[in-house]
C-alpha atoms as a PDB file:
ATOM      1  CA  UNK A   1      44.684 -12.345   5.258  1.00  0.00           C
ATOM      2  CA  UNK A   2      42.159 -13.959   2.596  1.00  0.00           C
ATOM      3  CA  UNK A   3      40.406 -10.977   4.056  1.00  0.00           C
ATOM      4  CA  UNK A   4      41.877  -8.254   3.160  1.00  0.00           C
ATOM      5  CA  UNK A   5      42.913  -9.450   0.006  1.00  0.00           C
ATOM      6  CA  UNK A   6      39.702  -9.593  -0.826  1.00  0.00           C
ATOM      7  CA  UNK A   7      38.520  -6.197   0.659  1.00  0.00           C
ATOM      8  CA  UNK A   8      41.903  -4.690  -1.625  1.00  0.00           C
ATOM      9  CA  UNK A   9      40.138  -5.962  -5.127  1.00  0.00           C
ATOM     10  CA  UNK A  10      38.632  -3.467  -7.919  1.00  0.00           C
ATOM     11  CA  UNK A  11      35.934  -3.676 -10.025  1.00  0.00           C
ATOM     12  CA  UNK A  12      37.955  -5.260 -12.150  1.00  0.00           C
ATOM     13  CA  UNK A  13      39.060  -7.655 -10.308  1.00  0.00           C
ATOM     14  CA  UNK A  14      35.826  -9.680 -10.497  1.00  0.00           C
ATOM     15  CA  UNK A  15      37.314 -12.921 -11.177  1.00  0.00           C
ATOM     16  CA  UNK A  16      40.136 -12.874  -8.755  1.00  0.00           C
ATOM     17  CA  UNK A  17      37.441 -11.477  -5.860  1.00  0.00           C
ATOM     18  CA  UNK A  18      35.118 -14.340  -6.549  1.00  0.00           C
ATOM     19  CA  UNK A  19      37.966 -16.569  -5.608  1.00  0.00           C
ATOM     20  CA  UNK A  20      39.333 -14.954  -2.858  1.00  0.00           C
ATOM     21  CA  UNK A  21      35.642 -15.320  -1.512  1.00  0.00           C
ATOM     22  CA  UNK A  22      34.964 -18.978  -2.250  1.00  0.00           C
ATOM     23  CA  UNK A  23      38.959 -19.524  -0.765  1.00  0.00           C
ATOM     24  CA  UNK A  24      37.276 -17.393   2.414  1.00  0.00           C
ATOM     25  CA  UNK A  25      33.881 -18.673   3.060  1.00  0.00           C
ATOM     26  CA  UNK A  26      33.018 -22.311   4.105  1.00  0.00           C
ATOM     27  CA  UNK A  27      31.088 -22.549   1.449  1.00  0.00           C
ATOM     28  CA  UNK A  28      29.530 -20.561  -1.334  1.00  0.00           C
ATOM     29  CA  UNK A  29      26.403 -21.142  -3.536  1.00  0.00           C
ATOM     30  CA  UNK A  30      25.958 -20.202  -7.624  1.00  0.00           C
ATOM     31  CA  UNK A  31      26.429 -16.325  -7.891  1.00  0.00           C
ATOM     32  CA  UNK A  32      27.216 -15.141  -4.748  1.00  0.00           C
ATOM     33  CA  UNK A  33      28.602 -11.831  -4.759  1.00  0.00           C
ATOM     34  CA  UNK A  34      30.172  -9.559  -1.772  1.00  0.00           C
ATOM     35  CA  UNK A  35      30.481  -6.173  -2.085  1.00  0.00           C
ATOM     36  CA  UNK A  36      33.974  -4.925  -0.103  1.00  0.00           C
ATOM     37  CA  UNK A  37      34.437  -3.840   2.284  1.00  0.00           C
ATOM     38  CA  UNK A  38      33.636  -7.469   4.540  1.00  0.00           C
ATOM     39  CA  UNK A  39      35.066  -8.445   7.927  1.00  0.00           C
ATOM     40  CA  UNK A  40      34.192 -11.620   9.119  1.00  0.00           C
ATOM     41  CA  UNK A  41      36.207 -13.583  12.174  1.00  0.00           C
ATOM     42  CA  UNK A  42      37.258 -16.831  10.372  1.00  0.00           C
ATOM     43  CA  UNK A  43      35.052 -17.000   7.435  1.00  0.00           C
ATOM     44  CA  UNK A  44      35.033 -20.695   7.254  1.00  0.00           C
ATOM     45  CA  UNK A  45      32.122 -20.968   9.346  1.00  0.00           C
ATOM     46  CA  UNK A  46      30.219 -18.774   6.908  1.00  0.00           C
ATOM     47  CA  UNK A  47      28.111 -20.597   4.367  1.00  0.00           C
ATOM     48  CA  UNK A  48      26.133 -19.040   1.885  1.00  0.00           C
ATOM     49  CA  UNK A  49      23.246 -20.115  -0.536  1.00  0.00           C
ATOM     50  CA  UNK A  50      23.137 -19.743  -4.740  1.00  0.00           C
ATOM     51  CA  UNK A  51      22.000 -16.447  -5.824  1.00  0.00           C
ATOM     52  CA  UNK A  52      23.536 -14.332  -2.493  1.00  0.00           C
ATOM     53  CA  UNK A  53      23.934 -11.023  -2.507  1.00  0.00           C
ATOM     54  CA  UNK A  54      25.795  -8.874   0.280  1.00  0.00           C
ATOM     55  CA  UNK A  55      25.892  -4.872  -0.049  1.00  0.00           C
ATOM     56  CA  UNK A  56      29.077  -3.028   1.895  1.00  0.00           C
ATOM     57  CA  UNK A  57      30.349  -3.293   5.233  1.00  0.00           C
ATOM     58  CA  UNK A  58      28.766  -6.606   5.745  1.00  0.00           C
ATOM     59  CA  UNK A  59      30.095  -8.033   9.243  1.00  0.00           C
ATOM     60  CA  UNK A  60      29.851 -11.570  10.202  1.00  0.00           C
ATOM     61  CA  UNK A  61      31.209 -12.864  13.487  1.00  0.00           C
ATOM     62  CA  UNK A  62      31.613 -16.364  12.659  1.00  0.00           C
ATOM     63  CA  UNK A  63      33.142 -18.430  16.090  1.00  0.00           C
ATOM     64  CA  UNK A  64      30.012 -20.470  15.074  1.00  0.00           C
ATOM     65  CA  UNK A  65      28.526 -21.370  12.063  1.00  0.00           C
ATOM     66  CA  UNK A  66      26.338 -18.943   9.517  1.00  0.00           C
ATOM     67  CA  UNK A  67      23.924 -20.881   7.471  1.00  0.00           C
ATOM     68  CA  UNK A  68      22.399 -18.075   5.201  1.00  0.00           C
ATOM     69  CA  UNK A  69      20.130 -19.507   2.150  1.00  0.00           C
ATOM     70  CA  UNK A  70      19.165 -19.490  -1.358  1.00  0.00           C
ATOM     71  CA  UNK A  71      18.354 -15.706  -3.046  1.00  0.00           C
ATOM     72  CA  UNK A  72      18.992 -13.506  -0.329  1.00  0.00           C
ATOM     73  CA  UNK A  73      19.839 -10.220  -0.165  1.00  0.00           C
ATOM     74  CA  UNK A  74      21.807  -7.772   2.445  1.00  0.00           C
ATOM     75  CA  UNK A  75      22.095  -4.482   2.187  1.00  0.00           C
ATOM     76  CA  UNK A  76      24.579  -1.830   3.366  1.00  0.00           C
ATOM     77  CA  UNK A  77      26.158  -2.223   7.056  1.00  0.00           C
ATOM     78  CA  UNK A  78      24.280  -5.511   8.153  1.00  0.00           C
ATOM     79  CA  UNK A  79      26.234  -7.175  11.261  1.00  0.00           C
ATOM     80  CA  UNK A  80      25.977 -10.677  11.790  1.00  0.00           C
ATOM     81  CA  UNK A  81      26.869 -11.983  15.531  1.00  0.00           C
ATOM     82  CA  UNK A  82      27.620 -15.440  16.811  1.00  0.00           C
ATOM     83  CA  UNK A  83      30.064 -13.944  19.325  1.00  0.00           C
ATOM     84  CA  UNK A  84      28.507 -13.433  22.953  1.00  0.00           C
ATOM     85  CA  UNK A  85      29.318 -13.447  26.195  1.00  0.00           C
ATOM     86  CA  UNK A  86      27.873 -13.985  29.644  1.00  0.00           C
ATOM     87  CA  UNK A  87      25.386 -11.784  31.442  1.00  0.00           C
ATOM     88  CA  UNK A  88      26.594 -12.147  34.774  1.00  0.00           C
ATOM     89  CA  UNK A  89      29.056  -9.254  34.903  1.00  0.00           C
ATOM     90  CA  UNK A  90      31.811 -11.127  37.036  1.00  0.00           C
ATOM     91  CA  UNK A  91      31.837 -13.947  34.629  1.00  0.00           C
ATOM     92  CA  UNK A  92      32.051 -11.554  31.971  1.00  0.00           C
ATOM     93  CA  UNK A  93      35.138  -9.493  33.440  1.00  0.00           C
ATOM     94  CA  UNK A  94      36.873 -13.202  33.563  1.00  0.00           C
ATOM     95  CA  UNK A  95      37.303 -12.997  29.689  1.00  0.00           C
ATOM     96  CA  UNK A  96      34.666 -15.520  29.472  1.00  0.00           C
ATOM     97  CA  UNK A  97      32.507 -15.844  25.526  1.00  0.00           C
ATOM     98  CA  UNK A  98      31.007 -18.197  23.746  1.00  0.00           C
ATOM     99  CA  UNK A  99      28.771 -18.482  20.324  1.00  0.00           C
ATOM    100  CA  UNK A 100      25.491 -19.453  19.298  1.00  0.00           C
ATOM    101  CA  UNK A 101      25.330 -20.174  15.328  1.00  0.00           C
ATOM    102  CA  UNK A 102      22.805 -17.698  13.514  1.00  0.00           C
ATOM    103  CA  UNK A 103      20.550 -19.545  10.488  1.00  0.00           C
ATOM    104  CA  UNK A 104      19.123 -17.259   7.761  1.00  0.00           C
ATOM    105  CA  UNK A 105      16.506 -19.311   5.348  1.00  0.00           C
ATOM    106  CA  UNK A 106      15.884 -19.075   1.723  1.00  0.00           C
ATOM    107  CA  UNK A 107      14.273 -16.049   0.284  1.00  0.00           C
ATOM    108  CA  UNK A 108      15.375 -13.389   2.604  1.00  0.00           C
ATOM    109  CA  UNK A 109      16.339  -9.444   2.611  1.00  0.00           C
ATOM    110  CA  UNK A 110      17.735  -8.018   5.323  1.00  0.00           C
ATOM    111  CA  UNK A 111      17.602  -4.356   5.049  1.00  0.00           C
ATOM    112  CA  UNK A 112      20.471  -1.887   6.248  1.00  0.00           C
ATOM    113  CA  UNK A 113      22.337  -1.187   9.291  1.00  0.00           C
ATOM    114  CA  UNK A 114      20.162  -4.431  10.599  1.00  0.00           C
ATOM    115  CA  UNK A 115      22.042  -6.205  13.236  1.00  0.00           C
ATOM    116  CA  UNK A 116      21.406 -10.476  13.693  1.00  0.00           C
ATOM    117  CA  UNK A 117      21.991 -11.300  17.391  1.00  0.00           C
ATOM    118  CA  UNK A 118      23.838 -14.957  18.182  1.00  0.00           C
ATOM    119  CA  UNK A 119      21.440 -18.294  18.459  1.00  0.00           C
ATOM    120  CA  UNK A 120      18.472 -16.345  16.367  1.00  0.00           C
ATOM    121  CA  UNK A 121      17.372 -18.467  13.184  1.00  0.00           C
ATOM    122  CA  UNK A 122      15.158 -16.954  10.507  1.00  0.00           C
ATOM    123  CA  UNK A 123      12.537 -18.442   8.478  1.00  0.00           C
ATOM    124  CA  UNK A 124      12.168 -18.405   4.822  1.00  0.00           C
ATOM    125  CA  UNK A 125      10.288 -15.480   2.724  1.00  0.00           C
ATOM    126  CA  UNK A 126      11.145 -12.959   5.852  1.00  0.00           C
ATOM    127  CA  UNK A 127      11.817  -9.229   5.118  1.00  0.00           C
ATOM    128  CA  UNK A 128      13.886  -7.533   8.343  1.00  0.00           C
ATOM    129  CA  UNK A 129      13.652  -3.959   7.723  1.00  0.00           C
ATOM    130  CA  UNK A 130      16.601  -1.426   8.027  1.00  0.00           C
ATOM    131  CA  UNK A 131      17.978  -0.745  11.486  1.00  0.00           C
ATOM    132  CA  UNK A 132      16.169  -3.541  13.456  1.00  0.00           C
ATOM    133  CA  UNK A 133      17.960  -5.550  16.166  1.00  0.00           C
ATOM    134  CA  UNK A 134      16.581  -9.442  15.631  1.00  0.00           C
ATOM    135  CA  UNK A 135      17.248 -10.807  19.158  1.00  0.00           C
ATOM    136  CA  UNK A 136      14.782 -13.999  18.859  1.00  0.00           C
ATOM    137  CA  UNK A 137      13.761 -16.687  16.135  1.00  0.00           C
ATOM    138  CA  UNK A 138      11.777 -14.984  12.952  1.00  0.00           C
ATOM    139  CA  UNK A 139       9.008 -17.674  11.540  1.00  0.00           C
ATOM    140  CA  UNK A 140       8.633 -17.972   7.534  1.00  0.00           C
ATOM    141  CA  UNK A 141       6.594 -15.176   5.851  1.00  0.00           C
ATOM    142  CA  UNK A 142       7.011 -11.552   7.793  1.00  0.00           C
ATOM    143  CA  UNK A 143       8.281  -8.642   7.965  1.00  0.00           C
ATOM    144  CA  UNK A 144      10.027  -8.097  11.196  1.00  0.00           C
ATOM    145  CA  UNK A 145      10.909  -4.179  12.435  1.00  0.00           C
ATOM    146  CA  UNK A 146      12.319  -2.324  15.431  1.00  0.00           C
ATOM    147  CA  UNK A 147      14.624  -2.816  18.478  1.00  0.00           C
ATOM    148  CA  UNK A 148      13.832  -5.389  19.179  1.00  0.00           C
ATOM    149  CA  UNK A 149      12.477  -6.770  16.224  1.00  0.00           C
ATOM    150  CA  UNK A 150       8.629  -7.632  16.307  1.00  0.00           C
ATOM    151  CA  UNK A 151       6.282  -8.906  12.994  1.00  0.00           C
ATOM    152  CA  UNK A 152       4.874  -5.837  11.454  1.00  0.00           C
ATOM    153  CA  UNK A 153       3.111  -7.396   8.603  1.00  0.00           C
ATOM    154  CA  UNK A 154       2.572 -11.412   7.542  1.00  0.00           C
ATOM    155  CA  UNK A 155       3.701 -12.245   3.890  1.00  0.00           C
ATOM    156  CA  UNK A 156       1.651 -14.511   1.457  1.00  0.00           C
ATOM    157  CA  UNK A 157       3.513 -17.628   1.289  1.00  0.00           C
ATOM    158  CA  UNK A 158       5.594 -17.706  -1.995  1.00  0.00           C
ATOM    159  CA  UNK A 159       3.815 -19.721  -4.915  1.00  0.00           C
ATOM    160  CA  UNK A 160       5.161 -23.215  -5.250  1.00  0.00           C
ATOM    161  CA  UNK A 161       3.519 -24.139  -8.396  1.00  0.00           C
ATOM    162  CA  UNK A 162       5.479 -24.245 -11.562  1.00  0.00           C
ATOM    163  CA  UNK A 163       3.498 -22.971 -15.123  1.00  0.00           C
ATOM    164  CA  UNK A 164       2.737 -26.274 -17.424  1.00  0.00           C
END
């Protein structure tokens, strides 16, 4: 219900959204903002760092836990899967399914119609380019691209020195 009350909101409705979100979400960092339309299985499970940013359609299916991190950014149509079931197609036709919780570090843009498989963690400073399918664990510091995702390019490290 939380839900769709937040998918019905308007522009200006900004206040009211952003509660209907932090009601919705397990937890929710400094300026996190959701653009509606967003489906998600319990949202509770879904937590999400200061400075987030999530474009339309996001999906998250959250039967385990979503750990996404400081200044990230999704963009349009991203699905995020914890859902899965088993291989073995017997087992399978039994109704069988289980999850594997997906991490997402700091720093991190996930470009559109991107899909996040169940059990895959990703680094910090990581760039996953529009349409790829991220079945395994993404280090810190790359671009990942494709179905299935691979590293296209390594990223300099982001500067951890502050100006004096």
């Amino acid at each position: 219900r939380l839900c769709r009350a937040f998918n019905a909101t308007t522009e200006e409705q900004m206040s009211e959204r952003d509660a209907l979100l932090r009601k919705l979400l397990g937890s929710c960092g400094k300026n996190a903002f959701v653009e509606p339309s967003f489906r998600c299985d319990y949202g509770s499970n879904v937590h999400v760092g200061d400075n987030f940013y999530a474009n339309f359609d996001l999906i998250v299916l959250d039967v385990c836990e979503v750990r996404i991190g400081h200044d990230c950014l999704i963009a349009p149509r991203v699905s995020i899967f914890t859902a899965t079931h088993p291989t073995d197609a017997e087992t399978r036709a039994s109704g069988v399914e289980y999850g594997k919780p997906v991490r997402i570090g700091n720093r991190v843009w996930i470009g559109g119609h991107a899909v996040i498989n169940p059990g895959v963690t990703i680094g910090d400073n990581v760039i996953v380019a529009a349409g790829a399918v991220v079945t395994r664990d993404v280090p810190s510091n790359v671009v990942v691209a494709g179905v299935p995702a691979k590293i296209v390019r390594h990223l300099d490290a982001p500067s951890t020195s502050t100006a004096g």
